[in-house]
N, C-alpha and C. Protein backbone atom coordinates (compact mmCIF):
# COMPACT_ATOMS: atom_id res chain seq x y z
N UNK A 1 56.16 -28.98 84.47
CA UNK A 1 56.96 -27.93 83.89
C UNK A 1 56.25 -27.33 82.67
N UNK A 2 55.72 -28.53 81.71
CA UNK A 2 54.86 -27.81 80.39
C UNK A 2 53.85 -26.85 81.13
N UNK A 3 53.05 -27.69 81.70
CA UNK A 3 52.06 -27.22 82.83
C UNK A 3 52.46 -25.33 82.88
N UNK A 4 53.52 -25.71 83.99
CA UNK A 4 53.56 -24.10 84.08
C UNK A 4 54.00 -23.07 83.09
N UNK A 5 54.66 -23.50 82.04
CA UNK A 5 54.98 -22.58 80.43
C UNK A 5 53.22 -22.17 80.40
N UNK A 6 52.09 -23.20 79.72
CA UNK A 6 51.28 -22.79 79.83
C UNK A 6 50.52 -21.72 80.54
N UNK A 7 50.53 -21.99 81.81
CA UNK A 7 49.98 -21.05 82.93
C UNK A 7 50.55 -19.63 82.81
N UNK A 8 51.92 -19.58 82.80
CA UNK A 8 52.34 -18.48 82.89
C UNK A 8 52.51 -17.51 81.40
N UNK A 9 52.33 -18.42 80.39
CA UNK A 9 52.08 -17.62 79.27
C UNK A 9 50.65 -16.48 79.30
N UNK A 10 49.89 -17.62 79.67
CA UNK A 10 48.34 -17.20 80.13
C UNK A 10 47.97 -16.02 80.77
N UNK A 11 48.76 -15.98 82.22
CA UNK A 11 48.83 -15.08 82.91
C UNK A 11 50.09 -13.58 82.06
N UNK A 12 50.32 -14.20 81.33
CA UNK A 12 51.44 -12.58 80.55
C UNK A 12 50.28 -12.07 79.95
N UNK A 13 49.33 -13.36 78.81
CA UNK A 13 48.90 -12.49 77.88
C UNK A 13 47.54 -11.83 78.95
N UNK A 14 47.38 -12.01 80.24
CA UNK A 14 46.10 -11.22 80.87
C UNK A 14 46.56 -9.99 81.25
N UNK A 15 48.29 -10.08 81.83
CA UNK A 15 48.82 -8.89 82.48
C UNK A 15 49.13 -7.61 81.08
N UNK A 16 49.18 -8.29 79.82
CA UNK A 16 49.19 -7.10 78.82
C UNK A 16 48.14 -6.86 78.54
N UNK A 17 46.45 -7.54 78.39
CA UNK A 17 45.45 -7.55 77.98
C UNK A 17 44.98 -5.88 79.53
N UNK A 18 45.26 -6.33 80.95
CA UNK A 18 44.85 -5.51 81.40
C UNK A 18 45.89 -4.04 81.64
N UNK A 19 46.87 -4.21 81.39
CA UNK A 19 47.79 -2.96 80.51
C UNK A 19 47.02 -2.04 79.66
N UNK A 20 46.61 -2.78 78.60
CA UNK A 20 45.83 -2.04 77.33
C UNK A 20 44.90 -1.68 78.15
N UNK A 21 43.89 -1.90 78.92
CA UNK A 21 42.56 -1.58 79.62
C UNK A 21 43.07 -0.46 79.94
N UNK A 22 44.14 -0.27 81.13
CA UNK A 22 44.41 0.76 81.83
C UNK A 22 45.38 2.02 81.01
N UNK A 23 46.33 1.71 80.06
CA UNK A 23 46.67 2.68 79.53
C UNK A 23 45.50 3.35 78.35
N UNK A 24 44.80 2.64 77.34
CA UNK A 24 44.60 2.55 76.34
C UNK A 24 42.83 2.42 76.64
N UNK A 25 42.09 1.73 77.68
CA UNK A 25 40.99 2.09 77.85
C UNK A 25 40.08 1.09 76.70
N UNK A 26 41.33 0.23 76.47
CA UNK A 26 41.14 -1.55 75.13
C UNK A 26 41.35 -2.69 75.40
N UNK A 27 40.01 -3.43 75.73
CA UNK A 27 40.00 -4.44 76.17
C UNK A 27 40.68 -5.82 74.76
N UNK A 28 41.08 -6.03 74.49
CA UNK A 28 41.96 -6.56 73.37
C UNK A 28 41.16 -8.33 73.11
N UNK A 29 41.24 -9.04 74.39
CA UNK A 29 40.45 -10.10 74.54
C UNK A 29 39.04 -9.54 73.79
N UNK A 30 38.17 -8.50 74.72
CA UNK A 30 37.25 -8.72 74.48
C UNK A 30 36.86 -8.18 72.57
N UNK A 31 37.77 -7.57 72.33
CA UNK A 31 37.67 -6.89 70.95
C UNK A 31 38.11 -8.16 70.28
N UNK A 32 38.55 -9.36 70.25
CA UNK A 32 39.18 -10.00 69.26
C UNK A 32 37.42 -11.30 69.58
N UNK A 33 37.23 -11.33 70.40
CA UNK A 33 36.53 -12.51 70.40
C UNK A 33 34.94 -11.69 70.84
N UNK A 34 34.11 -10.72 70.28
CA UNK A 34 33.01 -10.26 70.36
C UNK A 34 32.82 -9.36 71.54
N UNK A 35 33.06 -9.64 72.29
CA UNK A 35 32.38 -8.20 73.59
C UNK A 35 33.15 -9.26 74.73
N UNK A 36 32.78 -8.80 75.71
CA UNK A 36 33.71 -8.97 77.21
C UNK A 36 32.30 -10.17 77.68
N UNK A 37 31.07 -9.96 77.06
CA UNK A 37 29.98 -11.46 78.05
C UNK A 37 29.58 -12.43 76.78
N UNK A 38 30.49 -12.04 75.42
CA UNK A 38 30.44 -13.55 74.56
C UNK A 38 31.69 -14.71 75.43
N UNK A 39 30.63 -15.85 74.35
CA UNK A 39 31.13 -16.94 75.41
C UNK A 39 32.72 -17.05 75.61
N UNK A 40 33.72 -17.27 74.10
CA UNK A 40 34.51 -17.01 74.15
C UNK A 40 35.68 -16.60 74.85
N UNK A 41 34.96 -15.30 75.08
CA UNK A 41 35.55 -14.04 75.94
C UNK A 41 35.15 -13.94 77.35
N UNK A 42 34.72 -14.76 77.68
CA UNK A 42 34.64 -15.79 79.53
C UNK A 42 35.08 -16.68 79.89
N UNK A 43 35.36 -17.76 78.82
CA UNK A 43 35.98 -18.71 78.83
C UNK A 43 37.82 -18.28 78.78
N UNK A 44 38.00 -17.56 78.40
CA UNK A 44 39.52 -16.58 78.24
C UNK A 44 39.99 -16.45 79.29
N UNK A 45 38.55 -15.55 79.76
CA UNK A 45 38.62 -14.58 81.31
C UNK A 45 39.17 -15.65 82.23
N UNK A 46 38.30 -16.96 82.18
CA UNK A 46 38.50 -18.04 83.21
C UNK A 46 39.37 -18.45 83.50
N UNK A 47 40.17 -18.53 81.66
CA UNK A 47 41.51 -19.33 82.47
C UNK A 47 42.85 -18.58 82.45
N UNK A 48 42.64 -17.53 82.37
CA UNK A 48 43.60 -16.35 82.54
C UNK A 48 43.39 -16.24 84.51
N UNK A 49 42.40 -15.77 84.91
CA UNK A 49 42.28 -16.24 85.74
C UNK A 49 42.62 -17.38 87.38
N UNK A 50 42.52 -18.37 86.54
CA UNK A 50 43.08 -19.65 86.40
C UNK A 50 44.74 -19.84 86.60
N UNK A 51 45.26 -19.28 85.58
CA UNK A 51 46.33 -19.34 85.34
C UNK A 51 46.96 -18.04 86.63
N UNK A 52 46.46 -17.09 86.64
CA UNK A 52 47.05 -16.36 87.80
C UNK A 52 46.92 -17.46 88.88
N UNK A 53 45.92 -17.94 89.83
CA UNK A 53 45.86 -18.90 90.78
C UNK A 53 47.46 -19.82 90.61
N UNK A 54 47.34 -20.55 89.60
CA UNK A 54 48.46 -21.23 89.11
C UNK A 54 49.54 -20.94 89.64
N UNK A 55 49.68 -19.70 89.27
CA UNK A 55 51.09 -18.89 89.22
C UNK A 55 51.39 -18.62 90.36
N UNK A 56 50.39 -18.56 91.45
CA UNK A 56 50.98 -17.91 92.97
C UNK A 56 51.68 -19.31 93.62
N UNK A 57 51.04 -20.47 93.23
CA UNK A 57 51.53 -21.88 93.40
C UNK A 57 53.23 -21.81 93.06
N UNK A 58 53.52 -21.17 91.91
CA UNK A 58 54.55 -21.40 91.94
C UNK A 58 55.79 -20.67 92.79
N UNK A 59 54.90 -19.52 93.26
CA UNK A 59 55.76 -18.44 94.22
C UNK A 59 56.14 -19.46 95.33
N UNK A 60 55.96 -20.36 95.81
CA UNK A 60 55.86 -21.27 97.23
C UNK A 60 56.64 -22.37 96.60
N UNK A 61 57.26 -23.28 95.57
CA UNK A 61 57.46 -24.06 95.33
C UNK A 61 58.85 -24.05 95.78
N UNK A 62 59.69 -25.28 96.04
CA UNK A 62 60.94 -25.20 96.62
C UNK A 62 61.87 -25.45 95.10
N UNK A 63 62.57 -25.10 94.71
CA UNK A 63 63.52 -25.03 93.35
C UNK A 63 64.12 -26.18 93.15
N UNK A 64 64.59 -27.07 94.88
CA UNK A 64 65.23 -28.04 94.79
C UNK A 64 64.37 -29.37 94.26
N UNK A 65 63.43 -29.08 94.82
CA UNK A 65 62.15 -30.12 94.87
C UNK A 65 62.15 -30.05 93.01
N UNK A 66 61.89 -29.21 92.62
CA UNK A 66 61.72 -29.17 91.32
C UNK A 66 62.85 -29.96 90.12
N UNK A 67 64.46 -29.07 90.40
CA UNK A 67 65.62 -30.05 90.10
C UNK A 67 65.59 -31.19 89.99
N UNK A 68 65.11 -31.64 91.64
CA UNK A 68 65.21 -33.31 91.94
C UNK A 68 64.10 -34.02 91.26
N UNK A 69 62.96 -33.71 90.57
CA UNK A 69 62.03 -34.09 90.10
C UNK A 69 62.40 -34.26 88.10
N UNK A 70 63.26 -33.11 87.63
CA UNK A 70 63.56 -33.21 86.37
C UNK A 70 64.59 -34.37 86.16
C-alpha cells in the first residue's frame, strides 16, 4: 500500500512535469536538476518511468484481494 502512495505520487509528479513540456515547452525536472542527460535528471526519468509500469499493475488488481490483505 506505502509501495503504491509512492509509485503513484511519482507517476503525478511525471504527468505534471510532462504537462509543463507540452503546454509551456518546460521541462521542470530537467531545469531543477541541470539539463534532461545530467545524472540526476535520468535517474528521475527512470523511476517516474518505473512508477508508470507500477501503476498499470494496479489497473488489474482485484480490490477484494487488497481489503482481505489489510
Amino acid at each position: 500500500m506505502v509501495m503504491d502512495k509512492i509509485m503513484l505520487t511519482l507517476a503525478i509528479i511525471g504527468a505534471l512535469n510532462w504537462g509543463c513540456i507540452g503546454i509551456f515547452k518546460f521541462d521542470i525536472v530537467a531545469w531543477l536538476c541541470g539539463g534532461q542527460t545530467s545524472a540526476l535528471s535520468r535517474v528521475i526519468f527512470t523511476l517516474v518511468g518505473l512508477a508508470g509500469v507500477w501503476c498499470i499493475s494496479m489497473l488489474f488488481r482485484n480490490r477484494e484481494e487488497e481489503r482481505d490483505a489489510a
